[in-house]
Protein backbone atom coordinates (compact mmCIF):
# COMPACT_ATOMS: atom_id res chain seq x y z
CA UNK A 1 6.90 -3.86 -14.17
CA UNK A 2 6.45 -7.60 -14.90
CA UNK A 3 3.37 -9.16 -14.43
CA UNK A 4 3.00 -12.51 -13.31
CA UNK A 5 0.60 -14.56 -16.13
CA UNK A 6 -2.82 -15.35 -14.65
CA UNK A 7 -5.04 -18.04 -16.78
CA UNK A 8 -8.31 -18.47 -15.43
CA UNK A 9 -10.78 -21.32 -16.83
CA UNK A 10 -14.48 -20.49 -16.45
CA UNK A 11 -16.00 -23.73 -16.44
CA UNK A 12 -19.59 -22.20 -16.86
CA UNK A 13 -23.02 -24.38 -16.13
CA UNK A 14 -20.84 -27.37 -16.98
CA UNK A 15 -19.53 -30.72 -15.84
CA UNK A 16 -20.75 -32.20 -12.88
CA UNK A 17 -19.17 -32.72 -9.85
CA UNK A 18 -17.48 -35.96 -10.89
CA UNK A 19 -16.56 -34.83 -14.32
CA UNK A 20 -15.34 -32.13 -12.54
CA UNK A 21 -13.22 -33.74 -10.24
CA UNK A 22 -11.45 -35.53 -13.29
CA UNK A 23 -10.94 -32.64 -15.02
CA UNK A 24 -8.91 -30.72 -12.78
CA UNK A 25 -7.04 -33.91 -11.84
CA UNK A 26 -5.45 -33.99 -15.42
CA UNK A 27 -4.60 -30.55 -15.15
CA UNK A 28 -2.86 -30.96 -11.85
CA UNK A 29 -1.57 -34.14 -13.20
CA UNK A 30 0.27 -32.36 -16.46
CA UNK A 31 1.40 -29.20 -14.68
CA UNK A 32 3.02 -31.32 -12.06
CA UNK A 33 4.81 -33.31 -15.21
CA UNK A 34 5.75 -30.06 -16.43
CA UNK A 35 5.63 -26.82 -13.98
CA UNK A 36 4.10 -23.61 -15.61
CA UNK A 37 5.37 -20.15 -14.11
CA UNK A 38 1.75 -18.72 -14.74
CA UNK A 39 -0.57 -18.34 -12.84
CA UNK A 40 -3.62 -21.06 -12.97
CA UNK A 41 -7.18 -20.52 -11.48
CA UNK A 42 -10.53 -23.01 -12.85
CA UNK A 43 -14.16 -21.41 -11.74
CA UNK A 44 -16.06 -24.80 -11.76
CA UNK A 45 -19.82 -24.64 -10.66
CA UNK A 46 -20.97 -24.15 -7.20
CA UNK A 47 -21.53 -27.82 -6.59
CA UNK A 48 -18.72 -28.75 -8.11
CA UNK A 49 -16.19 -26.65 -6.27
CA UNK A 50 -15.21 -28.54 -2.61
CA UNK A 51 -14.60 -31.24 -4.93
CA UNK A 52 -12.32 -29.98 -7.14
CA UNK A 53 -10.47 -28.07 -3.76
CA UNK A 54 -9.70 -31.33 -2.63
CA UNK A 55 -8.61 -31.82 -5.91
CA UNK A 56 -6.34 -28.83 -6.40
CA UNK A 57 -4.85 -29.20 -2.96
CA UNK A 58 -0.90 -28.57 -2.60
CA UNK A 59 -1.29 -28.17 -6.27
CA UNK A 60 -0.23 -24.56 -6.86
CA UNK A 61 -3.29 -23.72 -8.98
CA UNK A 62 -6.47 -21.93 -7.11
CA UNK A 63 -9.97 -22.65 -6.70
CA UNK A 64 -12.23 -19.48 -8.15
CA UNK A 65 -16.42 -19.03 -8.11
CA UNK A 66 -18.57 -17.86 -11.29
CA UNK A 67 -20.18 -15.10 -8.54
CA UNK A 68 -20.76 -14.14 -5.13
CA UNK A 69 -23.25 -11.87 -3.63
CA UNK A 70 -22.25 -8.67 -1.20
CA UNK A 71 -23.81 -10.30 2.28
CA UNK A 72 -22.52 -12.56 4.50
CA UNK A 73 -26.15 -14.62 4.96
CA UNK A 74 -29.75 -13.72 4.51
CA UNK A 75 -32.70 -14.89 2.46
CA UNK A 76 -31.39 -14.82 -0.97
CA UNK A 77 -32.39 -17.63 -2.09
CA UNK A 78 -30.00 -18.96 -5.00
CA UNK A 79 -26.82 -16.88 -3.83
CA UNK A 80 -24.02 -18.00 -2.14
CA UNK A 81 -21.65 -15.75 0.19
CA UNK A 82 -17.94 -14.67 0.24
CA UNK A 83 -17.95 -16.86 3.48
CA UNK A 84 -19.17 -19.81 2.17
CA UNK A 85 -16.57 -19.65 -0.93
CA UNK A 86 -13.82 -19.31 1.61
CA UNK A 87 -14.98 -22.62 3.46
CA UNK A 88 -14.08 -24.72 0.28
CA UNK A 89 -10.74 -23.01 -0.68
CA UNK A 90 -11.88 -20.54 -3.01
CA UNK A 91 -9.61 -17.36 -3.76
CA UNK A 92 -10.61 -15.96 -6.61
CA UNK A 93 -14.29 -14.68 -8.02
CA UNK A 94 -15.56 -13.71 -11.27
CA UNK A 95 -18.04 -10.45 -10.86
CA UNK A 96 -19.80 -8.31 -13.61
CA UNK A 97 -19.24 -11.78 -16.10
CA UNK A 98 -21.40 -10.48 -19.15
CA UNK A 99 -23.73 -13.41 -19.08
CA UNK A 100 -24.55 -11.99 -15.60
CA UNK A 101 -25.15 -8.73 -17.05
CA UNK A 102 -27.10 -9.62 -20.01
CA UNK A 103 -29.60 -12.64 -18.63
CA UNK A 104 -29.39 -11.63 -14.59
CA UNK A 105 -29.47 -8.27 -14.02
CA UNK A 106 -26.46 -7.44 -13.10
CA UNK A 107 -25.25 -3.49 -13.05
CA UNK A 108 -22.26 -1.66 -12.57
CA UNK A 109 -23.62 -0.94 -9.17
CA UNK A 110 -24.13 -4.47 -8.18
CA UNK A 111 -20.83 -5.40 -9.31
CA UNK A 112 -19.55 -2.95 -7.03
CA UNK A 113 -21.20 -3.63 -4.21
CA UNK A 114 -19.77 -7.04 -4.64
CA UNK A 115 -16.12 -6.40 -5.21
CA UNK A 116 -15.96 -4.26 -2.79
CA UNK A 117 -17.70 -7.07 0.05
CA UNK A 118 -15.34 -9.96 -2.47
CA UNK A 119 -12.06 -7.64 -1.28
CA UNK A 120 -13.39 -7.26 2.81
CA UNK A 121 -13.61 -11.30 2.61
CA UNK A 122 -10.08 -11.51 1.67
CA UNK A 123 -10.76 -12.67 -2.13
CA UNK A 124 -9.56 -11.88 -5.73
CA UNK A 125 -12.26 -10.41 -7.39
CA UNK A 126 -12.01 -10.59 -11.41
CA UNK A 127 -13.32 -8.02 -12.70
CA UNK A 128 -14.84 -8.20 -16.03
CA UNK A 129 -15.70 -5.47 -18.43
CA UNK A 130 -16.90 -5.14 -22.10
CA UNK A 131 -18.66 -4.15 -25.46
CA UNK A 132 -21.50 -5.93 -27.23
CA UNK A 133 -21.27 -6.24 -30.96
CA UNK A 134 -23.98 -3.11 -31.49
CA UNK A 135 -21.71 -0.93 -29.32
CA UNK A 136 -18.10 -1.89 -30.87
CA UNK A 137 -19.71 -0.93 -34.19
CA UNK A 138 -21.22 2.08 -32.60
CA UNK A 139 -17.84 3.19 -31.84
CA UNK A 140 -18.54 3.19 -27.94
CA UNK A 141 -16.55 0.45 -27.08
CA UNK A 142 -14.28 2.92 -24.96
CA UNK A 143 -17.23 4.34 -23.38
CA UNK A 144 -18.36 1.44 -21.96
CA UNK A 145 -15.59 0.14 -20.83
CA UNK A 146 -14.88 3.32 -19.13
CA UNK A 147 -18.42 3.34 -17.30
CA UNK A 148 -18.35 -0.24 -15.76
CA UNK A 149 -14.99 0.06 -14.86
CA UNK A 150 -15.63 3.24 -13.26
CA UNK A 151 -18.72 1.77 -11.71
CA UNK A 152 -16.55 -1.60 -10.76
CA UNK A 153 -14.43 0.28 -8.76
CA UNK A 154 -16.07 3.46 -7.05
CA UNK A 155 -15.07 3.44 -3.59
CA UNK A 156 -12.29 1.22 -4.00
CA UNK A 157 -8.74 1.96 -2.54
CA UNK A 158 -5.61 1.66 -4.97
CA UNK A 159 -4.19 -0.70 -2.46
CA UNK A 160 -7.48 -3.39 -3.12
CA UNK A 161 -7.71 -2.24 -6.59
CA UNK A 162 -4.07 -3.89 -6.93
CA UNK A 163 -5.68 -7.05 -5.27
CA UNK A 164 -7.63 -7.31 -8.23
CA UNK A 165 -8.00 -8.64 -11.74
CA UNK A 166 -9.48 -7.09 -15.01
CA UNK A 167 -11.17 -9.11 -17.73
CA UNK A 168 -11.83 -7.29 -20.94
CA UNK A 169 -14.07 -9.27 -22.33
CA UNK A 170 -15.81 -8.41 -25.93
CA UNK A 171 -18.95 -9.86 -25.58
CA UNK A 172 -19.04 -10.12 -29.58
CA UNK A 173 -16.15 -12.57 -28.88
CA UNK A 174 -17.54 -14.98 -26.48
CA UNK A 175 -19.10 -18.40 -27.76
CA UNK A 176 -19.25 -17.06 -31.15
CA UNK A 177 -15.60 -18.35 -32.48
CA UNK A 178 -15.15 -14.57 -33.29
CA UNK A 179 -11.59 -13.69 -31.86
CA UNK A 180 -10.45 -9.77 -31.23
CA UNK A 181 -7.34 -9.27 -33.40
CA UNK A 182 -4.20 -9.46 -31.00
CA UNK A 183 -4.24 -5.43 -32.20
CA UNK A 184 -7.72 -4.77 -31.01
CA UNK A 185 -7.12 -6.61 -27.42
CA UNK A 186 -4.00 -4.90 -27.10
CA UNK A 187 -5.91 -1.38 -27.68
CA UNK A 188 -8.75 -1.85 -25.39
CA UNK A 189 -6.32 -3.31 -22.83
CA UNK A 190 -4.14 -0.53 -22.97
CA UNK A 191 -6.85 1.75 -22.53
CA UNK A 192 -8.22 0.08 -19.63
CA UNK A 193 -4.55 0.52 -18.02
CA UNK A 194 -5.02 4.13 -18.66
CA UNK A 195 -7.94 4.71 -17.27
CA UNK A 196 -6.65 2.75 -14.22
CA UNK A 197 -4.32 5.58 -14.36
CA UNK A 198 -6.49 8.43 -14.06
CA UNK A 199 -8.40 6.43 -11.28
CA UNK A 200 -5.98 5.61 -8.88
CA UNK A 201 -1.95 6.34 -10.54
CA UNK A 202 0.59 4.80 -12.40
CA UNK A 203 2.04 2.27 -10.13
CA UNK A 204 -1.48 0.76 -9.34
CA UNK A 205 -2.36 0.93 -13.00
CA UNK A 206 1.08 -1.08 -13.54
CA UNK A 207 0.49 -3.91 -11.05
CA UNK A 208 -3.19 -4.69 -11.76
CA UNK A 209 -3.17 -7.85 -14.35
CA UNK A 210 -5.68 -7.51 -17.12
CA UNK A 211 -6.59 -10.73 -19.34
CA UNK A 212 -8.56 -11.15 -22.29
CA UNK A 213 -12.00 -13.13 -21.99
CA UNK A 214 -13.52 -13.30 -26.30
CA UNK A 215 -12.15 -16.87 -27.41
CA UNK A 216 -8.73 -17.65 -26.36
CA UNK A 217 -7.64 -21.18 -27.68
CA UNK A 218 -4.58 -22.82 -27.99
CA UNK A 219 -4.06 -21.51 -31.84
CA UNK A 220 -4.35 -17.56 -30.78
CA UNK A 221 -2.66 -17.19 -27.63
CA UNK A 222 0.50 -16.77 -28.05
CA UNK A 223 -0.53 -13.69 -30.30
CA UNK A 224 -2.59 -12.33 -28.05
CA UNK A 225 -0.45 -12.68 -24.92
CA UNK A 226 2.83 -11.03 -26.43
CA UNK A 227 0.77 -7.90 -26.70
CA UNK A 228 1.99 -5.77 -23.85
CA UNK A 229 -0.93 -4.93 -21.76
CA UNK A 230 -2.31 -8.66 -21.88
CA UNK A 231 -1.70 -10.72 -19.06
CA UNK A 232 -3.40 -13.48 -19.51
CA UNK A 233 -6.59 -15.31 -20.44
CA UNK A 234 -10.21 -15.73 -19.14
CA UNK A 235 -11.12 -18.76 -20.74
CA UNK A 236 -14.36 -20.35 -21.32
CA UNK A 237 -15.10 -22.68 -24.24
CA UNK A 238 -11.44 -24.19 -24.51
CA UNK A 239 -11.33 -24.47 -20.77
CA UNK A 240 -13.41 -27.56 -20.52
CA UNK A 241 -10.97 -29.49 -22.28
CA UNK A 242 -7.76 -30.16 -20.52
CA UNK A 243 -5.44 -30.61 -23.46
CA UNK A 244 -6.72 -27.19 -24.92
CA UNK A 245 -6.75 -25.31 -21.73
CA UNK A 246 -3.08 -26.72 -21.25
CA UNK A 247 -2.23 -25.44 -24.87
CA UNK A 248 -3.18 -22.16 -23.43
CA UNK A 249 -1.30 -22.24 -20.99
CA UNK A 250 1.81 -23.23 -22.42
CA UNK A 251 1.58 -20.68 -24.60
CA UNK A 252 1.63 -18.17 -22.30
């Protein structure tokens, strides 16, 4: 099966709305000059994101969130709904982002709960799972992944499973210019296809796109997405700059 290339910049707590605004109008601006068959998805900050919609509009490239929480309204103060995302274009969300996990609180089970509420909105969850530094060297870097994929997706039909993305994501790898060898992506990725599997079957395991998140630049892309099992790129660092985050994806 071929999958179709997704490149996803997470913008992070950066830019404002302006800056913003300016960046995603020289990305539109170069990928008009010169079409890419991937697909192209930037995650800028809440406040940030109706403009950049307007932005992106008629573009071909979509409008993702950082997070999302599993109710529709409420007093959670600091959280912002499925709904809401809708209302300014978005499409895609990031859930289970490791920075959630490691300063926020976020569990397996929370990342569930929001999938699962992400997929009854009618949005792209992407789904991100991976190994800190102590437990790739403690030679658990399968377990892991294994348990909060598992927990990512209990309850979850193959049909929405195939609505989503995976982002392997070796925390070891993010912000620390430390890159997974192409060789070491490719294994965990393949793994994580496997697994997908023995959850749900082959075909869904086949369809579901699966990108790397630990330091994709411009220089190592191309390595990393001719293995077989990566399809594409959550990018953090080398997405705030548009010339880099266009190397990226003109490598793919």
């Amino acid at each position: 099966m071929t999958r179709r290339i997704i490149i996803a910049g997470n913008w992070k707590m950066h830019k404002t709305a302006e800056e913003s605004a300016t960046l995603a109008k020289e990305i539109v601006a170069a990928l008009k000059a010169a079409p890419s068959a991937n697909e192209v998805v930037v995650c800028p900050t809440y406040v940030a994101l109706d403009r950049v919609s307007s932005v992106l509009a008629g573009s071909g490239i979509a409008l993702g969130a950082q997070d999302m929480h599993w109710e529709n309204q409420g007093a959670f103060t600091g959280m912002i709904s499925g709904d809401l995302l809708k209302a300014v274009g978005v499409t895609y969300v990031i859930l289970g982002h490791s920075e959630q996990r490691a300063y926020f609180g976020e569990t397996d089970a929370t990342v569930n709960k929001k999938v699962i509420k992400a997929l009854a909105d009618g949005l792209s969850p992407i789904v991100c799972v991976g190994e800190t530094l102590e437990e790739r060297e403690g030679n658990i870097t399968e377990k892991v992944v294994e348990t909060q994929l598992r927990g990512a997706y209990a309850d979850i039909s193959a049909a929405d499973a195939r609505k989503t993305v995976v982002a392997y994501e070796p925390v070891w790898a993010i912000g620390t210019g430390r890159t997974a060898t192409s060789q070491q992506a490719q294994d965990v990725h393949k793994y994580i296809r496997g697994l997908l599997a023995s959850i749900y079957d082959a075909a869904t395991a086949e369809s579901v796109r699966i990108q790397y998140g630990g330091s994709m630049k411009p220089e190592n892309a191309a390595e990393l997405l001719a293995q077989p099992d990566v399809d594409g790129g959550l990018i953090g660092g080398a997405a705030l700059k548009a010339d880099a985050f266009l190397g990226i994806i003109g490598a793919a």
